[in-house]
Protein backbone atom coordinates (compact mmCIF):
# COMPACT_ATOMS: atom_id res chain seq x y z
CA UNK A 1 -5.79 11.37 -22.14
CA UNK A 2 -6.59 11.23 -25.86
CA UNK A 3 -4.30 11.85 -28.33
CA UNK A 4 -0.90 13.73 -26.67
CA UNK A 5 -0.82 15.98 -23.72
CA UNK A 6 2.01 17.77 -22.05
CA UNK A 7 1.92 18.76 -18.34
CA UNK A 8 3.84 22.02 -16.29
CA UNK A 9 3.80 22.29 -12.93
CA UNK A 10 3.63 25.93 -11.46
CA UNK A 11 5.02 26.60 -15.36
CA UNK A 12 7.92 24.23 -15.15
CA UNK A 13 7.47 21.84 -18.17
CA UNK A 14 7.15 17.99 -16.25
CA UNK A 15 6.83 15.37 -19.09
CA UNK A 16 4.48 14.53 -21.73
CA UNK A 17 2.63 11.03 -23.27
CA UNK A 18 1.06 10.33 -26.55
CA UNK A 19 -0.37 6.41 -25.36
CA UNK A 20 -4.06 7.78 -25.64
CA UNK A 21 -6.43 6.29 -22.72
CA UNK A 22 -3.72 4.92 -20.48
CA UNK A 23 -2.29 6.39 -17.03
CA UNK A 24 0.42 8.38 -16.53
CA UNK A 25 2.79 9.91 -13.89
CA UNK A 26 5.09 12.44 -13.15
CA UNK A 27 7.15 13.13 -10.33
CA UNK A 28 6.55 16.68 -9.79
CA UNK A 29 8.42 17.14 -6.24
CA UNK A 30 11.15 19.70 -7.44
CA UNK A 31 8.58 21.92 -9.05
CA UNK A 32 6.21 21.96 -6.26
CA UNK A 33 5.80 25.56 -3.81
CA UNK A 34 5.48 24.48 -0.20
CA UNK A 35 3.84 26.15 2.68
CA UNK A 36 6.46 28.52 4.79
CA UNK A 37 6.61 27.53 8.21
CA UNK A 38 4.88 29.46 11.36
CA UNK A 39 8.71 29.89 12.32
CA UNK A 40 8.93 32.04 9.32
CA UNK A 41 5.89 34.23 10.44
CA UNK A 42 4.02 33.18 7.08
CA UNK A 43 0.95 30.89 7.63
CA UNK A 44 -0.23 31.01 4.37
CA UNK A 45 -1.14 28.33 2.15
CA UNK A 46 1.47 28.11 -0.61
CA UNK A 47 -0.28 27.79 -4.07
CA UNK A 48 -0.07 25.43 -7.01
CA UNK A 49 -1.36 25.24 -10.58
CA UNK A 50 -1.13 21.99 -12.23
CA UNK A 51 -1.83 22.73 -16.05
CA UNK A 52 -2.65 19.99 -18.70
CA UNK A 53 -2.36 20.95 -22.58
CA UNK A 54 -4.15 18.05 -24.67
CA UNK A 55 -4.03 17.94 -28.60
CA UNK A 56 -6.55 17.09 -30.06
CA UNK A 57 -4.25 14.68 -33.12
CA UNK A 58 -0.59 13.70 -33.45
CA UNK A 59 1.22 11.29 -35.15
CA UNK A 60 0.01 8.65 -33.15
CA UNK A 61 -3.58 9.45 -33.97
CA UNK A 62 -2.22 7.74 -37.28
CA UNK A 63 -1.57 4.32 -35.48
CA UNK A 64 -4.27 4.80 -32.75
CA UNK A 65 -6.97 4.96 -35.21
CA UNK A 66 -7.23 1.30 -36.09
CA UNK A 67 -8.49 0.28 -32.55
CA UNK A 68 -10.81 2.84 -30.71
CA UNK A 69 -12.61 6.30 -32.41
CA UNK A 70 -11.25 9.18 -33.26
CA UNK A 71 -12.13 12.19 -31.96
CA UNK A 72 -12.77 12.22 -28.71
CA UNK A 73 -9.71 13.92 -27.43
CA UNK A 74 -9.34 15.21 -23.62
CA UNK A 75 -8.64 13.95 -20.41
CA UNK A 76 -10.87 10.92 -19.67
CA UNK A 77 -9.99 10.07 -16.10
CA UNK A 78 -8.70 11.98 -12.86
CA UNK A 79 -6.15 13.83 -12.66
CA UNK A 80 -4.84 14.48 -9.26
CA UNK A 81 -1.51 14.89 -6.82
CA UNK A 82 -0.43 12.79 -3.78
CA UNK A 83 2.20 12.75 -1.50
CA UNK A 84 4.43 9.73 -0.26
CA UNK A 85 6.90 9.76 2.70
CA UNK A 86 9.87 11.21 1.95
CA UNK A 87 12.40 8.36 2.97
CA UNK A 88 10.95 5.14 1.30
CA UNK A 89 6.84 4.64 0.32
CA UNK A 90 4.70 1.75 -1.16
CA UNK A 91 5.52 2.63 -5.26
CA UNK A 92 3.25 0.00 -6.55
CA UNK A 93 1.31 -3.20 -5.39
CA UNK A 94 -0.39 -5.67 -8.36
CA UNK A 95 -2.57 -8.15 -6.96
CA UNK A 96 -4.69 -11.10 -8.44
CA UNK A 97 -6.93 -13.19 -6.86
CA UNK A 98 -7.17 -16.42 -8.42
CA UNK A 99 -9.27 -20.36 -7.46
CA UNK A 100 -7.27 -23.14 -7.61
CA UNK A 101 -8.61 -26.71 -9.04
CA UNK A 102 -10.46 -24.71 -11.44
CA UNK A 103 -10.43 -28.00 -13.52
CA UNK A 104 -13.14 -29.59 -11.45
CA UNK A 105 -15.68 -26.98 -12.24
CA UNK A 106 -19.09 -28.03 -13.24
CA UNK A 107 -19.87 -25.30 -15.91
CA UNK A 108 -23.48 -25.80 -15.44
CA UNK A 109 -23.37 -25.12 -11.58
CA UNK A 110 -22.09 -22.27 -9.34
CA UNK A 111 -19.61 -23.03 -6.51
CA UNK A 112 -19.09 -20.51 -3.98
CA UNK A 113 -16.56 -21.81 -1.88
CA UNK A 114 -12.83 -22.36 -3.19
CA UNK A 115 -9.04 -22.71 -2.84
CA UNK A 116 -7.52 -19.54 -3.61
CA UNK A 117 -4.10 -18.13 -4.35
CA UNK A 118 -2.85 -14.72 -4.33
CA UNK A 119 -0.20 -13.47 -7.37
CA UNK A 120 1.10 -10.51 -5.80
CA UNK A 121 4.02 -7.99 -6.70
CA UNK A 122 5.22 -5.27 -5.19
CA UNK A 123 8.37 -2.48 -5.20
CA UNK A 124 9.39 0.07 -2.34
CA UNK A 125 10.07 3.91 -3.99
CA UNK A 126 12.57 5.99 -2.35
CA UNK A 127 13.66 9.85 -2.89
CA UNK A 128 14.97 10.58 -6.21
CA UNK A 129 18.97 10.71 -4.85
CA UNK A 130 18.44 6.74 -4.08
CA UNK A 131 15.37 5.70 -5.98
CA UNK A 132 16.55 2.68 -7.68
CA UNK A 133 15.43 2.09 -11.64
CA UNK A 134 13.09 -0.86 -12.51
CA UNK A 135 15.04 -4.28 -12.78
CA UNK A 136 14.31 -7.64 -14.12
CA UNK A 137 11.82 -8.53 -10.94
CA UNK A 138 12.82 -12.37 -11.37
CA UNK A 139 15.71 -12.84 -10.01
CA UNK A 140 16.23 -15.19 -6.85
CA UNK A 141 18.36 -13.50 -4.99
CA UNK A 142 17.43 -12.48 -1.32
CA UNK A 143 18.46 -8.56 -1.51
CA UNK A 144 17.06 -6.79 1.53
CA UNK A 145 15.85 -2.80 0.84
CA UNK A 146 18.88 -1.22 2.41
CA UNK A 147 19.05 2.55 3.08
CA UNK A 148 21.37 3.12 5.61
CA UNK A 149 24.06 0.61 7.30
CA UNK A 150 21.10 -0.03 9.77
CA UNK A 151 17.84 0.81 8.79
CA UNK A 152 15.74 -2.14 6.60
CA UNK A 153 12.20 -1.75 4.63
CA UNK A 154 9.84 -4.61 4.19
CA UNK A 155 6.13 -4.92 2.70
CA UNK A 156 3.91 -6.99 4.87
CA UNK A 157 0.59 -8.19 3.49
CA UNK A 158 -2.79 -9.05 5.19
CA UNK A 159 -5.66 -10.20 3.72
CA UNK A 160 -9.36 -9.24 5.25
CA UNK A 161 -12.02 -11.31 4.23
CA UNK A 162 -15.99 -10.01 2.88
CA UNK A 163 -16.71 -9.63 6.69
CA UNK A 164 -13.85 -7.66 7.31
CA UNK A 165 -11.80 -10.64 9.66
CA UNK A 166 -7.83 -11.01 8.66
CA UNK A 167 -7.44 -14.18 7.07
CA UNK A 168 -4.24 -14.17 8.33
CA UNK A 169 -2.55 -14.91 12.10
CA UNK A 170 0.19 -13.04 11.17
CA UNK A 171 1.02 -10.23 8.17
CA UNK A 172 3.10 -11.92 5.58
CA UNK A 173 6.60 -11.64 5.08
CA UNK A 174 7.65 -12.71 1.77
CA UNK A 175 11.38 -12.12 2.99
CA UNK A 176 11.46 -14.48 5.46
CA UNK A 177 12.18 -18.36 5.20
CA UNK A 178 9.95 -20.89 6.27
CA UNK A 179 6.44 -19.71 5.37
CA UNK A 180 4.53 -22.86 3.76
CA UNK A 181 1.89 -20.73 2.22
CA UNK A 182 4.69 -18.68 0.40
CA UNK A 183 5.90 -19.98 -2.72
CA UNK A 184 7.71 -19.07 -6.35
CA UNK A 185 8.76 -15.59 -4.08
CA UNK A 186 11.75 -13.29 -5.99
CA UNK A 187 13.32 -10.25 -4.00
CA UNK A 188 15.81 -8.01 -5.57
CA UNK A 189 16.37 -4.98 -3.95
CA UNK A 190 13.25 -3.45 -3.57
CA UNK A 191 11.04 -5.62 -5.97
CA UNK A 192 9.02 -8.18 -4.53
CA UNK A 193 7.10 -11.13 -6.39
CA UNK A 194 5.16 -14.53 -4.75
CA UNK A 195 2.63 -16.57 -4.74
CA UNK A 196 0.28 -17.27 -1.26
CA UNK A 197 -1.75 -19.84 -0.92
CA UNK A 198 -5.05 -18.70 0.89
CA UNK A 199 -5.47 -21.01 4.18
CA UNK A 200 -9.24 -22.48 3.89
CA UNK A 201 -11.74 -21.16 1.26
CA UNK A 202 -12.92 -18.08 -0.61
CA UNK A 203 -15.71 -17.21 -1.56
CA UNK A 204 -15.30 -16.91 -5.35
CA UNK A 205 -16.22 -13.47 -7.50
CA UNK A 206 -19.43 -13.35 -9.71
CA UNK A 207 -21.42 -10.57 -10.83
CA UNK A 208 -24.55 -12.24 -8.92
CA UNK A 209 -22.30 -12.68 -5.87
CA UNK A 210 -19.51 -10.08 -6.09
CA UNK A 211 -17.47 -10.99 -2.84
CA UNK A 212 -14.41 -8.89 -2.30
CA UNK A 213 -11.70 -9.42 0.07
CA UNK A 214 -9.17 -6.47 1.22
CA UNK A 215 -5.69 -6.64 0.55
CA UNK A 216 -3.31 -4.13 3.36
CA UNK A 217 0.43 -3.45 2.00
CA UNK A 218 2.27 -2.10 4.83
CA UNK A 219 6.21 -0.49 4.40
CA UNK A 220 7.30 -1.25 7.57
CA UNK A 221 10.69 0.60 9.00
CA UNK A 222 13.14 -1.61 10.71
CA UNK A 223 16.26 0.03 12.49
CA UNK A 224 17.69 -2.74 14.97
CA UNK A 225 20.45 -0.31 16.30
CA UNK A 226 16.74 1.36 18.08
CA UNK A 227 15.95 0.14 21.53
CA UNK A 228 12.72 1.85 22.19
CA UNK A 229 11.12 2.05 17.95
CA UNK A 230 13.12 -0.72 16.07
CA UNK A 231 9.88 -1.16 14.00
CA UNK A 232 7.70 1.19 12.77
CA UNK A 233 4.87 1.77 9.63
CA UNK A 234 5.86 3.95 7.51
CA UNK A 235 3.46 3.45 4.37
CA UNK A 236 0.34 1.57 4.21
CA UNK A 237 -2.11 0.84 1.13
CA UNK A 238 -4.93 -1.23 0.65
CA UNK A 239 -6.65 -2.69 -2.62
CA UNK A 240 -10.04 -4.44 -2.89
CA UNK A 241 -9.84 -8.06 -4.92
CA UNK A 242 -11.81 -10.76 -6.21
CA UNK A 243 -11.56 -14.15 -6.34
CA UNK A 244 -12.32 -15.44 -10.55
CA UNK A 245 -10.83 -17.72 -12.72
CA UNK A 246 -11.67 -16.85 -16.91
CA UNK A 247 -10.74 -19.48 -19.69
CA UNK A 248 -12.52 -20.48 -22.75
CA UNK A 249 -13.32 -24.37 -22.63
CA UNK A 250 -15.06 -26.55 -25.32
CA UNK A 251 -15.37 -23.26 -26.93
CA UNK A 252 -17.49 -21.86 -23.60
CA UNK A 253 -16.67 -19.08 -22.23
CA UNK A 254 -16.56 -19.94 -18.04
């Protein structure tokens, strides 16, 4: 949105932002109307009306102006609402496909086939009475996502390649020991950081080949003290990456 905007749900003032062109978002569960139940005898749909004021200038218009037009205030992107379980969900999941021995490229031919490694970071969301605040996400310290005395949530990752085939045997834990592929990994409550090294080759990212692979993210519910469920998905999400590397060398863009 371009310059400031202030958003109400269902006229219940939710936040505002003046950082023109980049996302925002609101947690907007206590101000939402829900459907009644059938047990209530109402089956009707329970309304909503998101409303968006935008100004047109502000005082940031002042600082803004140096780097992009003026002028062109409103809402540039989407605007929408989703839901997330109510007990723990996938918050966020950055993920960057990069090749490895980039060094030996010839910059005057075109491999297809490399090593790649995945930079990935992640952090479980929970209800607002034991949603934790963001943290320093480097620190070593293996901190599992505890709810309850019993109940545990970890993110597993799988990686599909172009043709849709996991690359992996087996989701990734990043929690557990002894995974080879897995390395500089940080846990600390529930943020998440590693590296994984991609068994084989990819097939590298170019705009005349533009291979992309599919990474899953999947919140996965463990309760030991269950003898029939003691793991279940909870949240899954699913991002489509490339393989690049971009550095400027003997004053070459590659």
């Amino acid at each position: 949105v371009e310059s400031c905007f202030f958003v109400y749900m269902n006229g219940k003032f939710v936040g505002m932002g003046k950082d023109a062109r980049l996302p925002s978002e609101f947690d907007v569960t206590s101000c939402i109307n829900y459907a009644s139940s059938e047990k209530d005898g109402n089956e009707g749909d329970a309304k909503n009306i998101l409303a968006v004021i935008v100004l047109k200038w502000s005082d940031a218009s002042f600082l803004e102006q140096q780097d992009h037009w003026r002028g062109m205030g409103g809402i540039h992107r989407s605007v929408f609402l989703y839901s997330t379980p109510a007990e723990a969900f996938i918050e966020d999941v950055f993920c960057r496909g990069e090749l490895v021995d980039i060094d030996q490229i010839d910059k005057n031919t075109f491999r297809q086939d490399w090593k790649g490694l995945l930079k990935i970071q992640a952090r479980i969301g929970r209800d607002h009475r034991t949603r934790m605040k963001g943290k320093n996400i480097y620190y070593n310290e293996q901190v599992e996502c505890v709810r309850s005395e019993d109940i545990m949530y970890r993110i597993l990752f799988q990686l599909y390649g172009p043709d849709n085939s996991p690359i992996f045997d087996d989701p990734i834990d990043a929690a557990s020991a002894g995974n080879c592929l897995i390395n500089d990994a940080h846990l600390r409550s529930n943020l998440i950081s590693f590296h994984l090294e991609i068994p084989g080759k990819v097939k590298a990212w170019s705009d005349e080949s533009p291979n992309l692979y599919r990474l899953e993210a999947s919140l996965m519910r463990i309760n030991p003290s269950s003898l029939t469920n003691p793991t279940s998905k909870v949240d899954v999400l699913d991002f489509k990456i490339g393989f690049r590397s971009v550095e400027i060398r003997d004053r070459e863009l590659l």
